[in-house]
C-alpha atoms as a PDB file:
ATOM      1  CA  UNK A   1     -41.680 -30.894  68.331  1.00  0.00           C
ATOM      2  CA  UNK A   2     -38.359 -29.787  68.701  1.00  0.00           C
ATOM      3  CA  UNK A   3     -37.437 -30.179  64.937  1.00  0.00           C
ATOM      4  CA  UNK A   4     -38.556 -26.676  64.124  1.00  0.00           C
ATOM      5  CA  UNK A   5     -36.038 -25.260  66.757  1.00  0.00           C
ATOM      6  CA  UNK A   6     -33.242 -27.394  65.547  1.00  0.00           C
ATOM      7  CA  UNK A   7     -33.763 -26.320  62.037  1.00  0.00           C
ATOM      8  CA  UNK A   8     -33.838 -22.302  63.124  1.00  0.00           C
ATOM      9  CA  UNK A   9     -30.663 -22.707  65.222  1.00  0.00           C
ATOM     10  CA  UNK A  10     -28.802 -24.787  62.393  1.00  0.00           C
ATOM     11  CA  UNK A  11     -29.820 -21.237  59.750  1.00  0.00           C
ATOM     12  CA  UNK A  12     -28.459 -18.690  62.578  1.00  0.00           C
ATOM     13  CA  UNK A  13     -25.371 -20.830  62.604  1.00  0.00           C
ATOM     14  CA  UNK A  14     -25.547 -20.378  59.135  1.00  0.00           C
ATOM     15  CA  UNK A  15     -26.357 -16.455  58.994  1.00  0.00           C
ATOM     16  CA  UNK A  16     -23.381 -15.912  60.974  1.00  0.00           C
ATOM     17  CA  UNK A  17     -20.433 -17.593  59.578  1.00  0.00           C
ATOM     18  CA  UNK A  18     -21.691 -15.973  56.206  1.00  0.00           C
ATOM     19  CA  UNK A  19     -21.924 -13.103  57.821  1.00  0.00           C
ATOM     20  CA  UNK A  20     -18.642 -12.715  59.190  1.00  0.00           C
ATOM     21  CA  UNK A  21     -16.662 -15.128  56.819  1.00  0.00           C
ATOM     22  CA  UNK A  22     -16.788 -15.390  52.639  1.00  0.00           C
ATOM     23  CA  UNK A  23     -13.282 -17.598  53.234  1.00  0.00           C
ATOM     24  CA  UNK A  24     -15.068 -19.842  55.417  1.00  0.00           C
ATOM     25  CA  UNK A  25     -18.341 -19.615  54.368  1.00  0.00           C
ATOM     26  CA  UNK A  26     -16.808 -20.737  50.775  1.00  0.00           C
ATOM     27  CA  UNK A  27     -14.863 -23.326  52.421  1.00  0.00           C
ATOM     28  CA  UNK A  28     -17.694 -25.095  54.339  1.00  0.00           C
ATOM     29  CA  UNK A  29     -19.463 -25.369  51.129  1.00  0.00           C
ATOM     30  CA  UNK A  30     -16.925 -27.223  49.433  1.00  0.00           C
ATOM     31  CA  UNK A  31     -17.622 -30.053  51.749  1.00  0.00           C
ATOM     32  CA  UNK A  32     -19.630 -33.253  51.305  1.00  0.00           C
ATOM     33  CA  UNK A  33     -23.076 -32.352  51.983  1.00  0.00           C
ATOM     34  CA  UNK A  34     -23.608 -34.223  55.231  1.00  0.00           C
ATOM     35  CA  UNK A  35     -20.875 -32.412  56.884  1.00  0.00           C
ATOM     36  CA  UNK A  36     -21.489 -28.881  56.456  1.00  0.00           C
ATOM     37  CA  UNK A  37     -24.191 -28.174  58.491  1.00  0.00           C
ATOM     38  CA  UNK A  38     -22.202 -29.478  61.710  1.00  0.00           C
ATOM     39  CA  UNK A  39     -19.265 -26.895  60.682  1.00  0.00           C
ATOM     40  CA  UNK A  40     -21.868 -24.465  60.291  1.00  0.00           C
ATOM     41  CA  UNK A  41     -22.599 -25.169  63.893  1.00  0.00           C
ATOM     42  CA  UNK A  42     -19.355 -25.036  65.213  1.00  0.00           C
ATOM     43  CA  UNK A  43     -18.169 -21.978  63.526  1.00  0.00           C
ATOM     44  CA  UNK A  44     -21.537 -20.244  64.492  1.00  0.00           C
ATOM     45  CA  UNK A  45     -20.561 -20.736  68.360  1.00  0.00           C
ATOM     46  CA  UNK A  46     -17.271 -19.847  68.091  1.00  0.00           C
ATOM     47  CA  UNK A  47     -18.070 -16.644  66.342  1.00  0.00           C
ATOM     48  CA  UNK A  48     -20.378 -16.041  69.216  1.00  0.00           C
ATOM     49  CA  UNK A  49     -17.634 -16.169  71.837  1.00  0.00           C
ATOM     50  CA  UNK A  50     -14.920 -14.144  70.028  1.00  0.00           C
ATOM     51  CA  UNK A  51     -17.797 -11.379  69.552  1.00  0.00           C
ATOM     52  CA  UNK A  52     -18.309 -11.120  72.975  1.00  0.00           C
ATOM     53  CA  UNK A  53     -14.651 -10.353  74.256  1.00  0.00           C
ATOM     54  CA  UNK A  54     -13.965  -8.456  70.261  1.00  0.00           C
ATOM     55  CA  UNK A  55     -16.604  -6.267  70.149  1.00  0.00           C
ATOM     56  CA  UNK A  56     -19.137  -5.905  72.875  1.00  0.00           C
ATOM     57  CA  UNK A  57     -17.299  -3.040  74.773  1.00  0.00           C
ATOM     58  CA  UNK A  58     -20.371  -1.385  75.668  1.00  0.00           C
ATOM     59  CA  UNK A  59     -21.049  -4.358  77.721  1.00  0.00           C
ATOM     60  CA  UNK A  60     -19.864  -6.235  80.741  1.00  0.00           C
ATOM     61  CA  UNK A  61     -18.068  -9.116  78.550  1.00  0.00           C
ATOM     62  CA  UNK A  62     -16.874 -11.065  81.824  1.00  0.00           C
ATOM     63  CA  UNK A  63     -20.808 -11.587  82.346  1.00  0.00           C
ATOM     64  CA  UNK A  64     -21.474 -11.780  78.726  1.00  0.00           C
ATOM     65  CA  UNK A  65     -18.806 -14.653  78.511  1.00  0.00           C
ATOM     66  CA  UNK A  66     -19.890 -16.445  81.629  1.00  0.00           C
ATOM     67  CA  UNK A  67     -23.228 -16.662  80.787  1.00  0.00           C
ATOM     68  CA  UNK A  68     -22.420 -18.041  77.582  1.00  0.00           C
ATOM     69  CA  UNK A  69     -20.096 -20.858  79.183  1.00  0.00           C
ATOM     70  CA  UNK A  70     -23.056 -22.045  81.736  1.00  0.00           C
ATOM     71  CA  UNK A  71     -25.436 -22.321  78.751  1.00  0.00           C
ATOM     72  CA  UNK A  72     -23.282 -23.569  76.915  1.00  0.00           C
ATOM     73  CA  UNK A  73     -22.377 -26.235  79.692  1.00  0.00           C
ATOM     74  CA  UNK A  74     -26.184 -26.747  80.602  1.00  0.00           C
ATOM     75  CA  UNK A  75     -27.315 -27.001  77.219  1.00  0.00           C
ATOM     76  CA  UNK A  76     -24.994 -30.189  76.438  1.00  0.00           C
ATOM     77  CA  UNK A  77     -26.177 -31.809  79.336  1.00  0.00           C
ATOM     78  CA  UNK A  78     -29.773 -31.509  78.816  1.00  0.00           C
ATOM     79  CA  UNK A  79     -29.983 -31.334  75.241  1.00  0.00           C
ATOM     80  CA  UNK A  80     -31.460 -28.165  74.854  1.00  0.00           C
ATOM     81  CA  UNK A  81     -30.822 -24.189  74.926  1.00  0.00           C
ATOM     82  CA  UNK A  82     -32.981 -21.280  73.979  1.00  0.00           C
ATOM     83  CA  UNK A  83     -30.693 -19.248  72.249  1.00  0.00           C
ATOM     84  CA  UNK A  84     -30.200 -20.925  68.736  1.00  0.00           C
ATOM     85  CA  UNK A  85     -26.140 -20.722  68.035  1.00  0.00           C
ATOM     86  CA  UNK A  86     -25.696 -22.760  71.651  1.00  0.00           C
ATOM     87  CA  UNK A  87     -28.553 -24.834  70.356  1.00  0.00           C
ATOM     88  CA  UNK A  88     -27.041 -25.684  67.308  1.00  0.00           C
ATOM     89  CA  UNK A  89     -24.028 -26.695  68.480  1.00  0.00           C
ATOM     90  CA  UNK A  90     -24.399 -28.913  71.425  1.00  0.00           C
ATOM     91  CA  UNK A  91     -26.362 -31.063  68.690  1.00  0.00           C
ATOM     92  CA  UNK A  92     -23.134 -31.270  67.705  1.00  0.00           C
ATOM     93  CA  UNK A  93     -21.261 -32.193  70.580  1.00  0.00           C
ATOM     94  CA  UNK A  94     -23.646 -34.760  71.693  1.00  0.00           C
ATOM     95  CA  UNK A  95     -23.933 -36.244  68.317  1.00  0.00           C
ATOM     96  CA  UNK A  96     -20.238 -36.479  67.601  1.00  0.00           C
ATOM     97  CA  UNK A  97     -19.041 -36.959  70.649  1.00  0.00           C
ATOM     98  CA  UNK A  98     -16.929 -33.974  70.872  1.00  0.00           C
ATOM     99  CA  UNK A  99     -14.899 -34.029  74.241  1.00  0.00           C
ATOM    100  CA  UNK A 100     -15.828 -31.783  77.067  1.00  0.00           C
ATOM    101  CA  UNK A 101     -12.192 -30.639  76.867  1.00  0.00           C
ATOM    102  CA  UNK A 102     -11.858 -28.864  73.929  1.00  0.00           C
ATOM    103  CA  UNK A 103     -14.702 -26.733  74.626  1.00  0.00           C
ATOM    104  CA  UNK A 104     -13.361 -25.830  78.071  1.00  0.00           C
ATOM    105  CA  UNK A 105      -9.745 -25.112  76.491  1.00  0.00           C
ATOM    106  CA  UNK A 106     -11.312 -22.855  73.773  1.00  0.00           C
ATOM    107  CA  UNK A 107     -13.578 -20.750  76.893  1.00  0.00           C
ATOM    108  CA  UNK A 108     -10.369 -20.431  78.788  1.00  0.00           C
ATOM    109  CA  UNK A 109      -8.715 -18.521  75.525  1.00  0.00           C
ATOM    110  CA  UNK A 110     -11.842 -16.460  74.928  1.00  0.00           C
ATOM    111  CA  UNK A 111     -11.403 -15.729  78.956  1.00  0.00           C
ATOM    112  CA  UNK A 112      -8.002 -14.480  78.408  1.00  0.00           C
ATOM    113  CA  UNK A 113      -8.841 -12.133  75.814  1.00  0.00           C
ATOM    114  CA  UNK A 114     -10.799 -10.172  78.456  1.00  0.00           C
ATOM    115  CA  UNK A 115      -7.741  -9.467  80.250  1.00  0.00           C
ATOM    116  CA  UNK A 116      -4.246 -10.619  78.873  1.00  0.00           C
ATOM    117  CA  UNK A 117      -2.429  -7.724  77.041  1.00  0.00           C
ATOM    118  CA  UNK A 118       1.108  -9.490  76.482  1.00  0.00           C
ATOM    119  CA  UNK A 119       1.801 -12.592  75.951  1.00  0.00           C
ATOM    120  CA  UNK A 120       4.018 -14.855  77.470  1.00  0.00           C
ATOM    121  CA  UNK A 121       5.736 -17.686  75.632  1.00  0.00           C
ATOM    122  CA  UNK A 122       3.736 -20.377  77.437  1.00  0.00           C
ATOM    123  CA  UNK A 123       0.370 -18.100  77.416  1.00  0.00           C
ATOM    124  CA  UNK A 124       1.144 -17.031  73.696  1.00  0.00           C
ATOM    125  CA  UNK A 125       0.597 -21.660  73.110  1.00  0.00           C
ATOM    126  CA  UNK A 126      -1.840 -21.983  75.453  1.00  0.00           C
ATOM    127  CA  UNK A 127      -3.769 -19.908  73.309  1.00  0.00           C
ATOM    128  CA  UNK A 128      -3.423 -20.367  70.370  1.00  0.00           C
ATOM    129  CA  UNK A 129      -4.437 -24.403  71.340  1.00  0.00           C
ATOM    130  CA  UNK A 130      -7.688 -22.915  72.870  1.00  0.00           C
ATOM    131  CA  UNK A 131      -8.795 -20.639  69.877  1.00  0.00           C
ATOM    132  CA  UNK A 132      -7.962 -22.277  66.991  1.00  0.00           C
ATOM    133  CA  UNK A 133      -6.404 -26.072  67.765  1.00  0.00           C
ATOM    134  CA  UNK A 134      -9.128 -27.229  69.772  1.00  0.00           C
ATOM    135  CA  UNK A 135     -11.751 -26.166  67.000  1.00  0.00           C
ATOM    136  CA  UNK A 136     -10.194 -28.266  64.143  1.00  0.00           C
ATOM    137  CA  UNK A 137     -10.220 -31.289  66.356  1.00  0.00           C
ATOM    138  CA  UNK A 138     -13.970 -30.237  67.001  1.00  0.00           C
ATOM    139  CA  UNK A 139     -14.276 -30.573  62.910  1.00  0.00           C
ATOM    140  CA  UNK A 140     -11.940 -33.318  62.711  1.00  0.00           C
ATOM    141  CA  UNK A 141     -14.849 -35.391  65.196  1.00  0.00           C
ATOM    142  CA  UNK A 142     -17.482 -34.532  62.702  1.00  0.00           C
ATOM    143  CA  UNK A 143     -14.978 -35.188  59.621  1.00  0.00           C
ATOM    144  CA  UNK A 144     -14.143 -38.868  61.342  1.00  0.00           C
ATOM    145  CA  UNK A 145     -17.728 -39.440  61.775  1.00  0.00           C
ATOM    146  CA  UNK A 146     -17.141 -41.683  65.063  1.00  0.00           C
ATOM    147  CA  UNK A 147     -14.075 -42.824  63.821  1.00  0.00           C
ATOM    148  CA  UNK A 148     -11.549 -42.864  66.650  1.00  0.00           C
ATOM    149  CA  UNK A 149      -8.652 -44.618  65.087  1.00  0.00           C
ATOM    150  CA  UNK A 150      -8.572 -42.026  62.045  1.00  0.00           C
ATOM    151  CA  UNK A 151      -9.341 -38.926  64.657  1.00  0.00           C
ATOM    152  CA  UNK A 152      -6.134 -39.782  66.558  1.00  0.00           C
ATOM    153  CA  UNK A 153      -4.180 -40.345  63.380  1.00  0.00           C
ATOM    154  CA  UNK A 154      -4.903 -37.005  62.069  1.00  0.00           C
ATOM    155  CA  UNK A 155      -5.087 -34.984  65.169  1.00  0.00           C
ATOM    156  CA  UNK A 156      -2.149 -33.775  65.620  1.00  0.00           C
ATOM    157  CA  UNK A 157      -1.969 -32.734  61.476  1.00  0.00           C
ATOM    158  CA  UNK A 158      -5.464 -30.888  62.559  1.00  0.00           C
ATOM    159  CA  UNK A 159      -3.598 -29.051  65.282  1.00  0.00           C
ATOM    160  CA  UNK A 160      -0.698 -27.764  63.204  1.00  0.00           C
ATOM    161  CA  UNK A 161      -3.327 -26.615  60.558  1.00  0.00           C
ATOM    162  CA  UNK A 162      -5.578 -24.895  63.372  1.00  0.00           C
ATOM    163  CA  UNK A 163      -2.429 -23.067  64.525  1.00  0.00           C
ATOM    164  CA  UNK A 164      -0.854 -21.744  60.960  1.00  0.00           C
ATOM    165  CA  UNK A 165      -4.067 -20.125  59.967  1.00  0.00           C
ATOM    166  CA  UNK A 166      -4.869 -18.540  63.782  1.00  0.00           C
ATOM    167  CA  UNK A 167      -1.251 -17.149  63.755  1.00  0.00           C
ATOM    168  CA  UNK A 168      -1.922 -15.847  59.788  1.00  0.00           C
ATOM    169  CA  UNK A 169      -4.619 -14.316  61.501  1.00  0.00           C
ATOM    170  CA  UNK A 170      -2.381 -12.607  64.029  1.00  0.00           C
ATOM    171  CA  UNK A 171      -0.299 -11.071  61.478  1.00  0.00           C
ATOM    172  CA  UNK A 172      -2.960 -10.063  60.127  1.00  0.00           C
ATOM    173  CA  UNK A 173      -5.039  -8.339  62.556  1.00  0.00           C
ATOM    174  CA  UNK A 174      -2.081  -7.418  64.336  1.00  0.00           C
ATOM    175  CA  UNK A 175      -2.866  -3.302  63.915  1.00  0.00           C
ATOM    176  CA  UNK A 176      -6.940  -3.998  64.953  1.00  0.00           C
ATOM    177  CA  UNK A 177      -4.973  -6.200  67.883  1.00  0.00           C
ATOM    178  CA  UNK A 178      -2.542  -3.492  69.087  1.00  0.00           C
ATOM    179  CA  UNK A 179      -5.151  -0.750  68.818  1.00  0.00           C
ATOM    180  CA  UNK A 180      -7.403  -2.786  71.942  1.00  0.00           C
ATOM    181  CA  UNK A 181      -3.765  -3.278  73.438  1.00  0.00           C
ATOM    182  CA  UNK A 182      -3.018  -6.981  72.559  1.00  0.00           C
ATOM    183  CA  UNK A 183      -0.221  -8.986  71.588  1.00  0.00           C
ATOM    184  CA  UNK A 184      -0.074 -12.516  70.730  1.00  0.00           C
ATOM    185  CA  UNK A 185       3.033 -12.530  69.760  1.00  0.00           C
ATOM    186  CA  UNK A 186       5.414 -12.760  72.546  1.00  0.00           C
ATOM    187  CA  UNK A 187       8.231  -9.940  72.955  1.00  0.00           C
ATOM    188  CA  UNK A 188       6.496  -8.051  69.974  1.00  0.00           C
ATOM    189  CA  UNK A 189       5.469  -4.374  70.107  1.00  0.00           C
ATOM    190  CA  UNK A 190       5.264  -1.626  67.501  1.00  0.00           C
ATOM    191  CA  UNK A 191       8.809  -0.880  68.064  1.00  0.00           C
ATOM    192  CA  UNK A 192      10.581  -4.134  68.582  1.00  0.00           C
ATOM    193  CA  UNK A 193       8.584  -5.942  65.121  1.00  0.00           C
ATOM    194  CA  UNK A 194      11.352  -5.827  62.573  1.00  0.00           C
ATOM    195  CA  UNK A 195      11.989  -7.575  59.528  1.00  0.00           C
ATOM    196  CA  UNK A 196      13.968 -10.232  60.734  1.00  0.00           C
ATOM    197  CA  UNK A 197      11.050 -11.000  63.768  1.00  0.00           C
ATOM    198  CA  UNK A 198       8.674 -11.063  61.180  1.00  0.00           C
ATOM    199  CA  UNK A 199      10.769 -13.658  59.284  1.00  0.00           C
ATOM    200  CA  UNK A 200      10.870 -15.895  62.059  1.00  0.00           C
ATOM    201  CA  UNK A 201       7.170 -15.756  63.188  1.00  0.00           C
ATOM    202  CA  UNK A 202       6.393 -16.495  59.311  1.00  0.00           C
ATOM    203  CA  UNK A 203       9.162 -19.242  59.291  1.00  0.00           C
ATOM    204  CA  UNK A 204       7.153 -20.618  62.131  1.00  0.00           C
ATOM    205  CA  UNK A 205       4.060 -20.831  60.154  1.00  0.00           C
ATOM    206  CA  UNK A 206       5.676 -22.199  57.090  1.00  0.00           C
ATOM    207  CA  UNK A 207       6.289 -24.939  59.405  1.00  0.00           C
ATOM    208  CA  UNK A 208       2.761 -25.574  60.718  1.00  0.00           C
ATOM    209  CA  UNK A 209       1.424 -25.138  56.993  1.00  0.00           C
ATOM    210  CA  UNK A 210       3.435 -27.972  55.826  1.00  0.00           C
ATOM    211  CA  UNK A 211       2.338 -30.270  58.811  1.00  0.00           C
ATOM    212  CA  UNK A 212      -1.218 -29.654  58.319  1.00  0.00           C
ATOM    213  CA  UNK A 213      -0.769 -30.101  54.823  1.00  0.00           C
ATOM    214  CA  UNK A 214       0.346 -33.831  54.872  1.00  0.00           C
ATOM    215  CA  UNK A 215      -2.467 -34.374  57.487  1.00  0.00           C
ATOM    216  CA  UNK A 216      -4.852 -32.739  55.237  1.00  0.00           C
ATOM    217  CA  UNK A 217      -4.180 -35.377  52.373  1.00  0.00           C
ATOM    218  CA  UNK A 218      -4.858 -38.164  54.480  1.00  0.00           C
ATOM    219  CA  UNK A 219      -8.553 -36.414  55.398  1.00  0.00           C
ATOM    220  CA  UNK A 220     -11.524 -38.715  53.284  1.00  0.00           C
ATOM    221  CA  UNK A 221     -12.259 -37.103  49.788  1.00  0.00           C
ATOM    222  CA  UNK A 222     -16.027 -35.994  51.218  1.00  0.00           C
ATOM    223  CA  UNK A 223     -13.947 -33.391  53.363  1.00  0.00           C
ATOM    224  CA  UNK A 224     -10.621 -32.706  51.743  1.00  0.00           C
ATOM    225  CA  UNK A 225     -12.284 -29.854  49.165  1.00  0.00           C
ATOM    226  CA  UNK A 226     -12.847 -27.425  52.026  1.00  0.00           C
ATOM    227  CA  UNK A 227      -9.796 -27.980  54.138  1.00  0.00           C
ATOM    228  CA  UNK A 228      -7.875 -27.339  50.850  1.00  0.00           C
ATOM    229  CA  UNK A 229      -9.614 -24.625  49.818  1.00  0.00           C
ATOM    230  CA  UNK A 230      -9.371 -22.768  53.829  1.00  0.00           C
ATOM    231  CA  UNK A 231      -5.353 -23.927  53.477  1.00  0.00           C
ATOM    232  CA  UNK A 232      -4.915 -22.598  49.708  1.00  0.00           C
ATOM    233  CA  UNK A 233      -7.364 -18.951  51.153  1.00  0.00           C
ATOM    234  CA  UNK A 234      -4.440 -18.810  54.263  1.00  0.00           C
ATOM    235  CA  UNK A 235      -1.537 -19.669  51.711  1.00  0.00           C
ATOM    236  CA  UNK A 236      -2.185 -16.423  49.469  1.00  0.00           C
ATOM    237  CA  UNK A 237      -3.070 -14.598  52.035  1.00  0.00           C
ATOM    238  CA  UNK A 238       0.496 -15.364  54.207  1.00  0.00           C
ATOM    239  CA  UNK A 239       1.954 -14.752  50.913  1.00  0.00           C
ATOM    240  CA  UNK A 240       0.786 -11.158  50.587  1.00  0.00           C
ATOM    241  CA  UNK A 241       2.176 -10.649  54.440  1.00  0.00           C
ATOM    242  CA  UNK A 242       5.395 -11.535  53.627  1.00  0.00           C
ATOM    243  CA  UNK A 243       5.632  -9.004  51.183  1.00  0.00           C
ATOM    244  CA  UNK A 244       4.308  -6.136  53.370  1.00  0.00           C
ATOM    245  CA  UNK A 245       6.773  -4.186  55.251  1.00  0.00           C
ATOM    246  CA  UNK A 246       6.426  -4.957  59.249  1.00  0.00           C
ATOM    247  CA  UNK A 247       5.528  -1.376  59.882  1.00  0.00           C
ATOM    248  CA  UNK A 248       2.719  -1.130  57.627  1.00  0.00           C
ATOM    249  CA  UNK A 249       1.035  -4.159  59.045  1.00  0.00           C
ATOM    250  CA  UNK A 250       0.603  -1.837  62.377  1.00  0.00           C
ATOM    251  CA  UNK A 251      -1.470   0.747  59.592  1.00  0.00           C
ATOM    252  CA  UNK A 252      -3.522  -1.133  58.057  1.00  0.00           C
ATOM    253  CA  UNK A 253      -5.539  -5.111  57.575  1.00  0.00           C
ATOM    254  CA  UNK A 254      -4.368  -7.103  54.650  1.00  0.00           C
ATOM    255  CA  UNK A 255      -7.440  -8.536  52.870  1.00  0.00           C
ATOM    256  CA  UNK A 256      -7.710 -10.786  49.835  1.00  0.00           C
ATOM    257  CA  UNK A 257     -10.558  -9.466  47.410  1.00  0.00           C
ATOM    258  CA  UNK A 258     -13.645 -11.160  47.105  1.00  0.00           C
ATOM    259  CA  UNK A 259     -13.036 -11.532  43.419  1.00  0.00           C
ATOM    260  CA  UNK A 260      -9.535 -13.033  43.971  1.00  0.00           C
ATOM    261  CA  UNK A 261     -11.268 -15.819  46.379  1.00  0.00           C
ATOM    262  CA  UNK A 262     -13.469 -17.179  44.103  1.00  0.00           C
ATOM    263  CA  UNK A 263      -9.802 -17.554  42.112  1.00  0.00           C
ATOM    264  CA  UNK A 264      -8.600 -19.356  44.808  1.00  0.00           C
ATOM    265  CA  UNK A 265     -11.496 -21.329  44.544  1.00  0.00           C
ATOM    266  CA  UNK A 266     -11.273 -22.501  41.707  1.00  0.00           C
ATOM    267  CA  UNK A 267      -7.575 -23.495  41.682  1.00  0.00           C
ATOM    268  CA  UNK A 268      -8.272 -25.689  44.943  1.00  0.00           C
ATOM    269  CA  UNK A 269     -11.029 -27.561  43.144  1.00  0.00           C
ATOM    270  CA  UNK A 270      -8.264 -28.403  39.792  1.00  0.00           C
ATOM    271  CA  UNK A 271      -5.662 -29.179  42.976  1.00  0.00           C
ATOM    272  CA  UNK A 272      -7.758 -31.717  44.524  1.00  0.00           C
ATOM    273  CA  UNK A 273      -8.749 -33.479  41.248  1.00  0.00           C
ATOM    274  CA  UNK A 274      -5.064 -33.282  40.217  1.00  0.00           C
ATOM    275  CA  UNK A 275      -3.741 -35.319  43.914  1.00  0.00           C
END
C-alpha cells in the first residue's frame, strides 16, 4: 500500500516550506483546502533544488543536482521515488498534468546557479523564467484544476507575478548573493548600484506587480486568498526596499517581522472580501 508513503512525502513537503517560509507557509494556508497540499508539494521540491546549489558547499552540488534531476525525471515516469519531496511532487505532475517543460526550464536555472556569476541581459530572463515563472504556472495547473482554457488565459498574469516577487527577492538577498559572487542583475556590482539603477530595477517590478495583479483577480475565489496575501507579503516588503539606501542593501537582508505578517494577513483577508 503505497498510501502510507504518499501521506509521509505530502508532511516533508510540508515540514519544509514551513521550515524555510512563514510568508509562504501563511500564504498556502489561505487557500481552499483541496489545493494546498499540491502547493505544499511543489514548493517542497523547489526548496530542495535551490538548497542544493545555496547551501550544500561542503558537497559536490553538480552531482547533488544531477541526481536530483534523474529522480526527479524517473520518478514521473514510473510513478514512484524513494525520497519523499520527489515523491510528493511528481503526484503532482502526473495528476495535474504539469508539462515536462517547466520542470526542465526551472533545472536549467538551478544548473546555472552552480556556475554563472554575472548575468547577461538574456541569461538575467532566462532565469528568472526558470526559477520563479515556470513555478507559478506549475500552481496555476493545480489552481485551473484541468482547466486549459482558464490556464492559458491567466498564464501569462502568472508569469509577471512569478517574476516581481523572484526579482523582490533579488533585491533582497542581493548582499547574501554578492557575498557567493552572484549577480542577477545585469551590469550591477557593489560599485555601479546607485540610486537611480535601483529606481529602474524597482520601476521594473512595479510593472510586473501590476500585471500579476489584474491576472490575480481573475484567479477562482478558492485560490485568490493566498495569491493576495503572497502579492500584499512582496508589496510591503518592496516598499521597505525602496526606502533603503542602495548601499546598505549590500550590508545587510531586509526582513518583514513575523508580527507585522500576520498584519499583512489580516488586511489581505478584509481586501479580498472588499473586491
Amino acid at each position: 500500500m503505497k498510501e502510507k508513503f504518499d501521506k509521509i512525502s505530502l508532511e516533508a513537503s510540508k515540514m519544509v516550506t514551513r521550515e524555510y517560509s512563514t510568508s509562504f507557509s501563511l500564504a498556502i494556508r489561505m487557500f481552499n483546502k483541496r489545493f494546498r497540499d499540491p502547493v505544499y508539494s511543489i514548493y517542497g521540491f523547489v526548496r530542495l533544488a535551490d538548497e542544493i546549489v545555496d547551501t550544500f558547499h561542503d558537497f559536490e552540488k553538480d552531482g547533488l543536482l544531477e541526481s536530483l534531476k534523474e529522480e526527479t525525471y524517473r520518478a514521473i515516469d514510473t510513478g514512484i521515488s524513494i525520497n519523499p519531496l520527489i515523491n510528493s511532487f511528481q503526484s503532482v505532475v502526473n495528476r495535474y498534468g504539469i508539462e515536462r517543460d517547466l520542470i526542465e526550464s526551472f533545472i536549467a536555472s538551478m544548473e546555472m546557479d552552480l556556475y554563472k556569476k554575472d548575468y547577461k541581459p538574456d541569461e538575467y530572463k532566462k532565469y528568472i523564467v526558470g526559477s520563479a515563472e515556470v513555478v507559478g504556472l506549475m500552481c496555476l495547473r493545480v489552481i485551473t484544476e484541468g482547466d486549459n482554457e482558464k490556464y492559458q488565459q491567466l498564464k501569462l498574469y502568472a508569469r509577471h507575478l512569478g517574476s516581481a516577487l523572484q526579482k523582490i527577492n533579488f533585491l533582497r538577498d542581493i548582499n547574501t548573493d554578492y557575498s557567493m559572487g552572484r549577480v542577477y542583475f545585469p551590469g550591477i556590482d557593489i560599485d555601479s548600484f546607485t540610486q537611480e539603477s535601483k529606481q529602474l530595477i524597482e520601476k521594473d517590478i512595479e510593472l510586473d506587480m501590476q500585471k500579476g495583479y489584474s491576472g490575480m483577480r481573475q484567479l477562482p475565489r478558492s485560490a485568490q486568498m493566498g495569491i493576495y496575501l503572497a502579492y500584499k507579503y512582496f508589496s510591503v516588503l518592496l516598499d521597505k526596499i525602496k526606502k533603503t539606501p542602495p548601499e546598505k542593501l549590500f550590508k545587510e537582508r531586509i526582513r518583514i517581522s513575523n508580527a507585522r505578517k500576520y498584519w499583512i494577513l489580516l488586511l489581505a483577508v478584509v481586501g479580498v472580501r472588499q473586491q
